[in-house]
C-alpha atoms as a PDB file:
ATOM      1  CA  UNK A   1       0.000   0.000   0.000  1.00  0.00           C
ATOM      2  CA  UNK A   2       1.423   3.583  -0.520  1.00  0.00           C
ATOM      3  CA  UNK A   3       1.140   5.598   1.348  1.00  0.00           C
ATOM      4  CA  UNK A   4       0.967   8.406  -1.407  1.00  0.00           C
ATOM      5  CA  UNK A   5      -2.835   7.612  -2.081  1.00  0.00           C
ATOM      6  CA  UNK A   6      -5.205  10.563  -1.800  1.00  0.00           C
ATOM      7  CA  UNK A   7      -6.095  11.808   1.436  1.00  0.00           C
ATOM      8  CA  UNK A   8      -9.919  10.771   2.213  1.00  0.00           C
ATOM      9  CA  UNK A   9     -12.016  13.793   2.454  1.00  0.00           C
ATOM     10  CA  UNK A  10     -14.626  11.886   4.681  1.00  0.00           C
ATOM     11  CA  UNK A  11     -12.381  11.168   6.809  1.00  0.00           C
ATOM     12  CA  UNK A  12     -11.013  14.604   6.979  1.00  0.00           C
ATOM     13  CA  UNK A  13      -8.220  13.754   6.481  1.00  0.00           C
ATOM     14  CA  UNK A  14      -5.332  16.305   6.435  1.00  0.00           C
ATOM     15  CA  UNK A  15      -1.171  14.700   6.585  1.00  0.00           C
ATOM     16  CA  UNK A  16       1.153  16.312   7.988  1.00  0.00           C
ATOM     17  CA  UNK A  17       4.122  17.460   6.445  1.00  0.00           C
ATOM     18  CA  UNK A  18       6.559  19.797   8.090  1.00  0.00           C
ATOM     19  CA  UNK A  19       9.183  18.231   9.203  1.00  0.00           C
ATOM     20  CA  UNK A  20       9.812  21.543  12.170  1.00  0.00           C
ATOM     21  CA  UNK A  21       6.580  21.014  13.409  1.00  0.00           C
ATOM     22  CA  UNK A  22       6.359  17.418  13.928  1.00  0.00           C
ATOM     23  CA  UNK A  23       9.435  17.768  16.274  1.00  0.00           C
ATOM     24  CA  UNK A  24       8.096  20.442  17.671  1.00  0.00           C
ATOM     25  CA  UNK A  25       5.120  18.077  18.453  1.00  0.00           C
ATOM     26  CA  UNK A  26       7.609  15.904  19.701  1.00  0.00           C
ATOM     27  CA  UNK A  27       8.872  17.994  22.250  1.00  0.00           C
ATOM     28  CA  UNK A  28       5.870  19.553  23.707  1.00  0.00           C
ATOM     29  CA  UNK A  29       4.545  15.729  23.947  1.00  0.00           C
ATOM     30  CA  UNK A  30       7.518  14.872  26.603  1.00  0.00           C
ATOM     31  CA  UNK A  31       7.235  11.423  26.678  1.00  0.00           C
ATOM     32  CA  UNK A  32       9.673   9.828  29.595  1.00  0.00           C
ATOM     33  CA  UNK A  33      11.550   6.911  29.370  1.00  0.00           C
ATOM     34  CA  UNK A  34       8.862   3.177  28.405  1.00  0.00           C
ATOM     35  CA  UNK A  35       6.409   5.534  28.802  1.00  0.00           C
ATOM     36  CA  UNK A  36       2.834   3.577  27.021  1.00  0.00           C
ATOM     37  CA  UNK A  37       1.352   6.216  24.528  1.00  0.00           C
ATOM     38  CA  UNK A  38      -1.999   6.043  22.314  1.00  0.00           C
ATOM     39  CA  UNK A  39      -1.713   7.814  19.517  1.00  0.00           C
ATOM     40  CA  UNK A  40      -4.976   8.610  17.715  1.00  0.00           C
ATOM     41  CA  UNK A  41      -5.042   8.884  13.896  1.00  0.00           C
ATOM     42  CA  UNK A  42      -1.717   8.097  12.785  1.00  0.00           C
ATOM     43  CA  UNK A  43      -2.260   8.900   9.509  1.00  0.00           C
ATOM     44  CA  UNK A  44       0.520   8.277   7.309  1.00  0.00           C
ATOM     45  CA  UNK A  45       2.845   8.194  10.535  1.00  0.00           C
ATOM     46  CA  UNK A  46       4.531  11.548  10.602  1.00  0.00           C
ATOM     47  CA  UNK A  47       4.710  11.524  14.326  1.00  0.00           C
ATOM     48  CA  UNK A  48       4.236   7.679  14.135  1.00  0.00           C
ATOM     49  CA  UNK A  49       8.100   7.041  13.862  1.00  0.00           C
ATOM     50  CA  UNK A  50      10.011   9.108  16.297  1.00  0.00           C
ATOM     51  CA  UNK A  51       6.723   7.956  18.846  1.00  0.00           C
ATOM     52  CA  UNK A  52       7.903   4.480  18.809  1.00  0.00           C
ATOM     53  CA  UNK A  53      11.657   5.720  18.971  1.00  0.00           C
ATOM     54  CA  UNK A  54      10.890   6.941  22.226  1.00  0.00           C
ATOM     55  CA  UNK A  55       7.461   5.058  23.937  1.00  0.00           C
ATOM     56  CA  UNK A  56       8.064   1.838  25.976  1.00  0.00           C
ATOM     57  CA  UNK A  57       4.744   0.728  24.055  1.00  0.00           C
ATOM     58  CA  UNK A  58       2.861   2.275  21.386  1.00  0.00           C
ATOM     59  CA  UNK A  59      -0.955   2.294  20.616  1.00  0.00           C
ATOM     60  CA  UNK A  60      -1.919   3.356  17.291  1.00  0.00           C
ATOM     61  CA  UNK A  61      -6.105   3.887  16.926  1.00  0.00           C
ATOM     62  CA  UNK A  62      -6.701   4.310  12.870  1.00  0.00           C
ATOM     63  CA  UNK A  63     -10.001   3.969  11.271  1.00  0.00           C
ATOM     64  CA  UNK A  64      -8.868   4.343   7.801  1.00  0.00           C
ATOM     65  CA  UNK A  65      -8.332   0.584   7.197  1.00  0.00           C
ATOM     66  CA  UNK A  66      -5.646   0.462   4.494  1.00  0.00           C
ATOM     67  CA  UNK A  67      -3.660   2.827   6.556  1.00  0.00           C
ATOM     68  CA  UNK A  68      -3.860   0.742   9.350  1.00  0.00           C
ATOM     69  CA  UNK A  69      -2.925  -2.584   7.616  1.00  0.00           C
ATOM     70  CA  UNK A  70      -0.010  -0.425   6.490  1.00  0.00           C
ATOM     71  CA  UNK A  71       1.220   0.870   9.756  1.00  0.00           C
ATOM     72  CA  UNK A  72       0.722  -3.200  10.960  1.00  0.00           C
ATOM     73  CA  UNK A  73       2.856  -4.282   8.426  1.00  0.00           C
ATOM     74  CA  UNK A  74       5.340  -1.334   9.220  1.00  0.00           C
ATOM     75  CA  UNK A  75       5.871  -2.594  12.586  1.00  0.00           C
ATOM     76  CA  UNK A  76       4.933  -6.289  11.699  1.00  0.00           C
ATOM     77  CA  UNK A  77       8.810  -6.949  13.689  1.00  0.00           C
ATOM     78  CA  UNK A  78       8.395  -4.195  16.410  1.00  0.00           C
ATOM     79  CA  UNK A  79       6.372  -6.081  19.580  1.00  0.00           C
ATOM     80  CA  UNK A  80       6.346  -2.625  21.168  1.00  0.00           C
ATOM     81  CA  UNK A  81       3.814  -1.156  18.697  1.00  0.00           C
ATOM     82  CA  UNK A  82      -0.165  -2.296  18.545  1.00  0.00           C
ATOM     83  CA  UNK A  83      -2.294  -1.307  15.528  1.00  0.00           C
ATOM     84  CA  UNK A  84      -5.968  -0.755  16.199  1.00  0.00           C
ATOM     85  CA  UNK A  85      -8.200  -0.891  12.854  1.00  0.00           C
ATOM     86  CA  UNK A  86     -11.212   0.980  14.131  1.00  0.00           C
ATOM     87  CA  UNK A  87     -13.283   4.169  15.049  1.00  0.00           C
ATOM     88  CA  UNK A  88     -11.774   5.641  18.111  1.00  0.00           C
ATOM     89  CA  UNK A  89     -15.381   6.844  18.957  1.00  0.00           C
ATOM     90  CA  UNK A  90     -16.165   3.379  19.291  1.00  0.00           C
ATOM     91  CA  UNK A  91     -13.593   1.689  20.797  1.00  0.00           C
ATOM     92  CA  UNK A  92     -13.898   0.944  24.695  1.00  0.00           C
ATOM     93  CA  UNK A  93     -11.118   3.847  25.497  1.00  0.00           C
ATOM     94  CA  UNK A  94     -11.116   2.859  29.735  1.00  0.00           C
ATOM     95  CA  UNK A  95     -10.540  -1.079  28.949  1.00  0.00           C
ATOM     96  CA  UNK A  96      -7.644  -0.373  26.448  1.00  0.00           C
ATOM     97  CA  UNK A  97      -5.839   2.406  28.956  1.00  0.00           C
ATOM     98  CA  UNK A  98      -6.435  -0.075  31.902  1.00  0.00           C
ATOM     99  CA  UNK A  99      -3.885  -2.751  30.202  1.00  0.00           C
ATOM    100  CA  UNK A 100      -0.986  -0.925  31.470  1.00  0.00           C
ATOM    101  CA  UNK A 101      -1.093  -0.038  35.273  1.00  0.00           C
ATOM    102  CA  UNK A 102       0.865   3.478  34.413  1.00  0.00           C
ATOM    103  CA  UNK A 103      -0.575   6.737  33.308  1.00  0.00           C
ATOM    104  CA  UNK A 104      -0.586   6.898  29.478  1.00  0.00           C
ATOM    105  CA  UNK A 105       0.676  10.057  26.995  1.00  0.00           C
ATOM    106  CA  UNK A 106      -1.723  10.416  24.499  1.00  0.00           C
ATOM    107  CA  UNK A 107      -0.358  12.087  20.957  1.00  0.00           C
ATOM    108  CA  UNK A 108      -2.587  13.139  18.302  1.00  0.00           C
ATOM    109  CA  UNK A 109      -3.223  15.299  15.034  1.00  0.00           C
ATOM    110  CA  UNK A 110      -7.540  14.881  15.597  1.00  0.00           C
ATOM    111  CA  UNK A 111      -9.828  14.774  12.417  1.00  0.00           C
ATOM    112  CA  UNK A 112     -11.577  18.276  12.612  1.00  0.00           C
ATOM    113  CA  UNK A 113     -14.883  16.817  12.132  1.00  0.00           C
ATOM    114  CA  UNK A 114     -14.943  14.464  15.380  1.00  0.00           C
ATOM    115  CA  UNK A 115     -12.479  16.720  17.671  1.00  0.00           C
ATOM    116  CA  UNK A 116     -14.946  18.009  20.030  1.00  0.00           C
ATOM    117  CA  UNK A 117     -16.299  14.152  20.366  1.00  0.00           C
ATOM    118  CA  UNK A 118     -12.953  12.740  21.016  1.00  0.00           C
ATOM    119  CA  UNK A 119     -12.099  15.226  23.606  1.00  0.00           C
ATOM    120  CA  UNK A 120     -15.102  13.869  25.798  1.00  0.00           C
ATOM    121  CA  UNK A 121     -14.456  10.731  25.507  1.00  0.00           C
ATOM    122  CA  UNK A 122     -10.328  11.820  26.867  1.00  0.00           C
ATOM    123  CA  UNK A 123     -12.340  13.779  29.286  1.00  0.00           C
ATOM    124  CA  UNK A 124     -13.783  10.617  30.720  1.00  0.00           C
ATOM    125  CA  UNK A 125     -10.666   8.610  31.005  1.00  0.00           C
ATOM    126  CA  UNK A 126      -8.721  11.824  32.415  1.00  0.00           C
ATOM    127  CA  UNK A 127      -7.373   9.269  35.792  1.00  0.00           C
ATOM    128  CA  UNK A 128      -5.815   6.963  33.083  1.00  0.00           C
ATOM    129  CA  UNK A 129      -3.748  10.020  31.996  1.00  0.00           C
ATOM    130  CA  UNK A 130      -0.558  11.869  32.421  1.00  0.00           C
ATOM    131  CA  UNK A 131      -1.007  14.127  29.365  1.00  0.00           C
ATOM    132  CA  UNK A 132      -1.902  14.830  26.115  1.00  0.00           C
ATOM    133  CA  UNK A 133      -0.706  16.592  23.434  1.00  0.00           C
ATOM    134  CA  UNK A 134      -3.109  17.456  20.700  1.00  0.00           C
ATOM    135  CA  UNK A 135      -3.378  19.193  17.354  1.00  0.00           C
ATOM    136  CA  UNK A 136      -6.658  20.984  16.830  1.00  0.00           C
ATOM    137  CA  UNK A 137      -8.810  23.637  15.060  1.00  0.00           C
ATOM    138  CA  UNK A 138      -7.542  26.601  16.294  1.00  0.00           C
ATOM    139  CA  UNK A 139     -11.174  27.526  16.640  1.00  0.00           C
ATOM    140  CA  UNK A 140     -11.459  24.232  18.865  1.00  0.00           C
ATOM    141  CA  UNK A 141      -8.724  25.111  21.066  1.00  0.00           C
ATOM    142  CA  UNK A 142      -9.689  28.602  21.542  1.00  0.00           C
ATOM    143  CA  UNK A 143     -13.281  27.563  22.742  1.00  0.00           C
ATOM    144  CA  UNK A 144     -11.131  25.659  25.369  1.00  0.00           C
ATOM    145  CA  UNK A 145      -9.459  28.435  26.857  1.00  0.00           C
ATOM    146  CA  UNK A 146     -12.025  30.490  26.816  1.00  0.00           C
ATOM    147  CA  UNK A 147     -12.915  32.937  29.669  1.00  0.00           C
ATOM    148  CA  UNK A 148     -16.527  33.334  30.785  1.00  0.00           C
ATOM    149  CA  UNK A 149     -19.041  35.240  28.882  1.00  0.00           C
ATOM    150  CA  UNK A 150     -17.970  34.793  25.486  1.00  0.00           C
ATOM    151  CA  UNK A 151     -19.032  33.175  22.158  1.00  0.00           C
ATOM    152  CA  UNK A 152     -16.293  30.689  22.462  1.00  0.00           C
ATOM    153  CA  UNK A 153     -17.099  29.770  26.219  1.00  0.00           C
ATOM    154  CA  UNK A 154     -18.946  26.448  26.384  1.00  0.00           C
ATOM    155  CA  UNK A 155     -19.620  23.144  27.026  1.00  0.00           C
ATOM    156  CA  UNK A 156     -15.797  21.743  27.068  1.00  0.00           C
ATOM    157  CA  UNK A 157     -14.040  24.685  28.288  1.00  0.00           C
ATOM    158  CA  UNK A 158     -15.743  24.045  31.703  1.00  0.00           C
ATOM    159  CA  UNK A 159     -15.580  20.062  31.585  1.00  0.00           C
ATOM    160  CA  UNK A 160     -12.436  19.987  30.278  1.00  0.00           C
ATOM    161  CA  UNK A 161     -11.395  22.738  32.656  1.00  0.00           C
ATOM    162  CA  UNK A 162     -12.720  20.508  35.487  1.00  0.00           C
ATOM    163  CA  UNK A 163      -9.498  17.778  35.423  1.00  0.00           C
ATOM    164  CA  UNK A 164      -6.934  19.900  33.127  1.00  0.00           C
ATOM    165  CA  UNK A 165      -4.694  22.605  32.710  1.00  0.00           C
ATOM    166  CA  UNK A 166      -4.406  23.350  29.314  1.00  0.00           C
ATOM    167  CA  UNK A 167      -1.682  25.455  27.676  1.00  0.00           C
ATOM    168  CA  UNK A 168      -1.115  26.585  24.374  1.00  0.00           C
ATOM    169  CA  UNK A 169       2.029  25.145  22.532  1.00  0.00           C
ATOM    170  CA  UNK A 170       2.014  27.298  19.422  1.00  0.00           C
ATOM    171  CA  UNK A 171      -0.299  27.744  16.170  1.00  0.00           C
ATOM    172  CA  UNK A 172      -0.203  25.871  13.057  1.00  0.00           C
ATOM    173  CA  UNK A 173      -0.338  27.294   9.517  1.00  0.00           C
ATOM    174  CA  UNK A 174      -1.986  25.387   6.952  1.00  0.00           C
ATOM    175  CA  UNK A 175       0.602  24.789   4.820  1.00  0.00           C
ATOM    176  CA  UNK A 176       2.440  22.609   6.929  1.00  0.00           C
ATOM    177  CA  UNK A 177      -0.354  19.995   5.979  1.00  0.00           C
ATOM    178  CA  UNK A 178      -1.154  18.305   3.069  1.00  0.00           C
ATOM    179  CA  UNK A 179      -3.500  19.061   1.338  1.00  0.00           C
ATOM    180  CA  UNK A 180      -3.795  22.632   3.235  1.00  0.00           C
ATOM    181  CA  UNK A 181      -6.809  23.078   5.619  1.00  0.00           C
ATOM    182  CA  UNK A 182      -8.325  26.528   5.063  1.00  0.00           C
ATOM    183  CA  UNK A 183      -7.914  27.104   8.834  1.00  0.00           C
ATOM    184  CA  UNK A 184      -4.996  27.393  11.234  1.00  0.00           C
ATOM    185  CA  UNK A 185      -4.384  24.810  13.853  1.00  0.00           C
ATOM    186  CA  UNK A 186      -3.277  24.599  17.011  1.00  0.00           C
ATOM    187  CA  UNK A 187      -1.176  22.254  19.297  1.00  0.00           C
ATOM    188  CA  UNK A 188      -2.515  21.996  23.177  1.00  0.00           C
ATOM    189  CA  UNK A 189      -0.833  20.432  25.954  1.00  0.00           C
ATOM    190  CA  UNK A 190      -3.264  19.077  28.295  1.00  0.00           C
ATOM    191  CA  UNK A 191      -2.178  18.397  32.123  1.00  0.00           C
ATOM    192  CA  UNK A 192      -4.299  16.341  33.936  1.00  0.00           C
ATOM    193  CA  UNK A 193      -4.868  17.683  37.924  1.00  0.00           C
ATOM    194  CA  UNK A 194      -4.303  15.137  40.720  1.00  0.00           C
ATOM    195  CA  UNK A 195      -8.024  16.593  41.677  1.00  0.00           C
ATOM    196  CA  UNK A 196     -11.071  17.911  40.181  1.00  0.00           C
ATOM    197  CA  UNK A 197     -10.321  22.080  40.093  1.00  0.00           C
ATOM    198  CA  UNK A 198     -13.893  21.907  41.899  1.00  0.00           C
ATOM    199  CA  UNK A 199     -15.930  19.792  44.026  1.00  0.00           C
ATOM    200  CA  UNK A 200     -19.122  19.032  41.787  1.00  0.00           C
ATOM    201  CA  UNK A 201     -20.468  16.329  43.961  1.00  0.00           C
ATOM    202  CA  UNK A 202     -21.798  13.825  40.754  1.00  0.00           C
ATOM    203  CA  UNK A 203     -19.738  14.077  38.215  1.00  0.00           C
ATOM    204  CA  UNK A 204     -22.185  13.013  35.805  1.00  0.00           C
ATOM    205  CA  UNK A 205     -25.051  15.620  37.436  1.00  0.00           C
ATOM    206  CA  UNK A 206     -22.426  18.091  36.588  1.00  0.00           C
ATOM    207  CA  UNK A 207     -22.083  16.969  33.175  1.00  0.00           C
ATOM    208  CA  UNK A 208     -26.074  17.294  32.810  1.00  0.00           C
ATOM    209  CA  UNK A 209     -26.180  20.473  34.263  1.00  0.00           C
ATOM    210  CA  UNK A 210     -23.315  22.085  32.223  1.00  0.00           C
ATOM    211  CA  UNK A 211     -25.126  20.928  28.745  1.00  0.00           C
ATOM    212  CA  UNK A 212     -28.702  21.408  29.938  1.00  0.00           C
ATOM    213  CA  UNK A 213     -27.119  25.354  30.403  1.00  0.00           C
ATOM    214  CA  UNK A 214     -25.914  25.392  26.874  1.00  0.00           C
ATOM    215  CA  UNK A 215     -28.693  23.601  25.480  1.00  0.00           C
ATOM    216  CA  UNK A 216     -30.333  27.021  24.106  1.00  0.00           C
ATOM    217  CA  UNK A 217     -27.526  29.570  24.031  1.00  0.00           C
ATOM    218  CA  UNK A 218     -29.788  31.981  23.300  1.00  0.00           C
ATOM    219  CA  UNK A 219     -32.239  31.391  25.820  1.00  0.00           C
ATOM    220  CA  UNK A 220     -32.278  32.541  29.467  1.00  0.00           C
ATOM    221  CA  UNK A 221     -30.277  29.810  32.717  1.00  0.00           C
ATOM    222  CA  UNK A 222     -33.928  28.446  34.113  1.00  0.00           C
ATOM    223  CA  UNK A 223     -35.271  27.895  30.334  1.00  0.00           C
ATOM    224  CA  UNK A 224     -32.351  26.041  29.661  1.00  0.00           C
ATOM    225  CA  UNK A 225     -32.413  24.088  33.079  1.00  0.00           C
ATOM    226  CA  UNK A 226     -35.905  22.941  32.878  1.00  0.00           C
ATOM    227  CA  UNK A 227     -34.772  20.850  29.915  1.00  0.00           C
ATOM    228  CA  UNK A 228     -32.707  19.192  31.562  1.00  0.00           C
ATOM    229  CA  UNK A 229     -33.892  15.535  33.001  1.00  0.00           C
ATOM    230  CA  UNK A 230     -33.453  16.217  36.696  1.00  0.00           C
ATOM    231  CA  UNK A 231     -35.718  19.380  35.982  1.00  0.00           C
ATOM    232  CA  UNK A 232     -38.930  16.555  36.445  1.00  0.00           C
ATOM    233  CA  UNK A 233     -37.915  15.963  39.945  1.00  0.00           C
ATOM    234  CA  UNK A 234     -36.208  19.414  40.733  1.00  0.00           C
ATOM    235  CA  UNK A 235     -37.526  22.507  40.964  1.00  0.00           C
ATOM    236  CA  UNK A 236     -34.997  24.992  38.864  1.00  0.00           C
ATOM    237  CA  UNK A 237     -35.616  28.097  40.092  1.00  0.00           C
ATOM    238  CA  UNK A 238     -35.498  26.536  43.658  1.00  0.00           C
ATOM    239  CA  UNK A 239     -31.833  25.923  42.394  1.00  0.00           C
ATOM    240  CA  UNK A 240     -30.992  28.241  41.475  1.00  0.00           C
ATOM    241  CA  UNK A 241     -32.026  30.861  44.641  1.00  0.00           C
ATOM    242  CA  UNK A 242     -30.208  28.302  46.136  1.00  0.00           C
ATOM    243  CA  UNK A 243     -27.182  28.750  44.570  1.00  0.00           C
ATOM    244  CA  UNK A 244     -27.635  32.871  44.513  1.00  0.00           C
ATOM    245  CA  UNK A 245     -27.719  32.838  40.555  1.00  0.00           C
ATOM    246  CA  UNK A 246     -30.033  34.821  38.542  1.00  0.00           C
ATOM    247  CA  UNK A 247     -31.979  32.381  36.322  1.00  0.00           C
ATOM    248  CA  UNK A 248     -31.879  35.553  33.859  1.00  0.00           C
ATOM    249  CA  UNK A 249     -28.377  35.110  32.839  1.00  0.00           C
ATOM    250  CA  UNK A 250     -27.347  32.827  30.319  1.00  0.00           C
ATOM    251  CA  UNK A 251     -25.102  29.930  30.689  1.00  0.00           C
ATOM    252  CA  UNK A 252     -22.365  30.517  29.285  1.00  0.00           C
ATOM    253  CA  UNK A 253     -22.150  34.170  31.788  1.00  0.00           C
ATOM    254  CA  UNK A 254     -21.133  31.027  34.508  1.00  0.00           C
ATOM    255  CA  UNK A 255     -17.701  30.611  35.829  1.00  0.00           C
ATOM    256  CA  UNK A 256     -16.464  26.865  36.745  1.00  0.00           C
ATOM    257  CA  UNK A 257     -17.022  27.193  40.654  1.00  0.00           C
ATOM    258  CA  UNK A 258     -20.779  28.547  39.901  1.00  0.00           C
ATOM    259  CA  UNK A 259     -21.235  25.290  37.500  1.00  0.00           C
ATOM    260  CA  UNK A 260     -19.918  23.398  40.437  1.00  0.00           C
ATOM    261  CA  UNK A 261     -22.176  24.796  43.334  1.00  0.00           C
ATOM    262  CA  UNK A 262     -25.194  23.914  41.043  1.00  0.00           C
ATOM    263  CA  UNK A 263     -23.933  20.606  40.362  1.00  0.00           C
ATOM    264  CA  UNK A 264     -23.607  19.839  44.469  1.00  0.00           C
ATOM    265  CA  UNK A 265     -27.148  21.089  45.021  1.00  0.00           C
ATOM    266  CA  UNK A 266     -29.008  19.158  42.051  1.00  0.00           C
ATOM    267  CA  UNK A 267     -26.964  16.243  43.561  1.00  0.00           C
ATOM    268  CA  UNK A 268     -27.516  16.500  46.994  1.00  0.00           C
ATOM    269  CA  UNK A 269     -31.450  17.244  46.124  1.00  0.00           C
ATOM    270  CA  UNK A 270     -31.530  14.349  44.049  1.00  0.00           C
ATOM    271  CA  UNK A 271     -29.742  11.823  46.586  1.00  0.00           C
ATOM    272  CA  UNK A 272     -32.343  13.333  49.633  1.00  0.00           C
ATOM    273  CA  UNK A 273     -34.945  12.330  46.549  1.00  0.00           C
ATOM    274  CA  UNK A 274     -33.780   9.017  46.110  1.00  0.00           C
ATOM    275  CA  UNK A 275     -33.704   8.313  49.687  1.00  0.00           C
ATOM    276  CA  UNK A 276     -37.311   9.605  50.627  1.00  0.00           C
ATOM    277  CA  UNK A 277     -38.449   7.147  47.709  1.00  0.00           C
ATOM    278  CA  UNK A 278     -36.591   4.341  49.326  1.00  0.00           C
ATOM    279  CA  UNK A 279     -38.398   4.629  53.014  1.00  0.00           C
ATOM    280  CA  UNK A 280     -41.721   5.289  51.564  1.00  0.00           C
ATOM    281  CA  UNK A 281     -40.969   2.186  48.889  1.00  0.00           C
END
């Protein structure tokens, strides 16, 4: 197979090509010594090579199948490197990064069109992690470190905020790719916390409660809130005179620790809930 075939447009597919920038990846990605690292979307392995060079074991996720046959045969004589043939959306992300009892570096150039979707699913494996290093929309990465009240704040600046610090490495101009994106990109280093930057009692209330706020970006907090599932059992506006936030605002006018304080409340509410059933059961 060669790999000079076309790039896949459905698979947005973009290579890259500069040879500066992929060490530059390199270096922001610090991997230590047999450090395991799962790199997503290999491509046509420009980071691929000097990975392996350094990782004590390599995971390579590719859904493009006759790129992933390729990279197997590549490394059909290195036991160090594993070639997964699938859709990282749908492969069980916890069960793979349990296999090895350390914290894993994750390296990757995402596909633009399933960035955001990949991110949550890191998101939910953040314990399993000791960083990432990620090329992204530059549009993407400026959501994430977005301030409050903005166009640009939402739902994964203030999840991924939750478990990471996330710094900007440097921008990427779209002629270091092949063929050229019509946007710049950006490479992130993400930093997992040894705790949550807030206590948000259920994690996955908070979840729930930051998209229920987004839901309608347009539309006032409590609108939003009453969409949201534990709105059948909760009174919103209760919740929020609880919390001492005006239901007028919108959601993304919240900071992280007001996200959080909501999230405690809907959780405790809902546990005292649960437990009233249970005696009158």
């Amino acid at each position: 197979m060669s790999t000079t075939r076309r790039p896949l447009k459905s698979l947005g597919q973009n290579f890259l090509v500069d040879q500066n920038i992929i060490a530059r990846i390199i270096q922001a990605a610090d991997i230590q010594p047999g450090q395991s690292v799962l790199e997503i979307g290999p491509g046509r392995g420009a980071l691929t090579g000097p990975l392996a060079g350094r990782a004590g074991r390599l995971v390579l996720i590719e859904f493009d199948h006759a790129l992933a046959a390729w990279h197997r045969d590549q490394n059909k004589d290195n036991g160090h490197v594993t070639v997964i043939d699938a859709d990282v959306l749908k492969v069980d992300l916890d069960a793979l990064l349990s296999e090895s009892p350390e914290k894993w570096n994750v390296v990757a150039n995402l596909p633009y069109n399933i960035s955001t979707e990949v991110l949550f699913r890191l998101y939910a494996v953040h314990d399993r992690l000791a960083r990432m290093t990620l090329m992204l929309q530059k549009e993407v990465g400026d959501r994430l470190a977005a301030p409050p009240d903005c166009s640009a704040y939402g739902v994964t600046t203030v999840l991924l905020g939750l478990w990471f610090d996330i710094i900007r490495a440097f921008v990427v101009h779209p002629g270091s790719f092949h063929p050229s994106p019509k946007v710049d990109s950006v490479v992130l280093n993400f930093i997992p916390l040894a705790e949550a930057r807030a206590d948000v009692g259920d994690e996955e209330v908070f979840r729930a409660v930051v998209k229920s706020s987004f839901a309608m970006r347009r539309k006032t907090l409590i609108n939003c809130l009453k969409s949201a599932e534990f709105a059948k059992q909760l009174d919103c506006g209760e919740l929020l005179e609880a919390c001492a936030i005006d239901g007028r605002r919108r959601g993304e006018t919240l900071s992280l620790e007001e996200f959080a304080a909501l999230s405690r409340w809907v959780t405790e509410q809902l546990r005292t809930a649960s437990e009233k059933a249970d005696i009158n059961g």
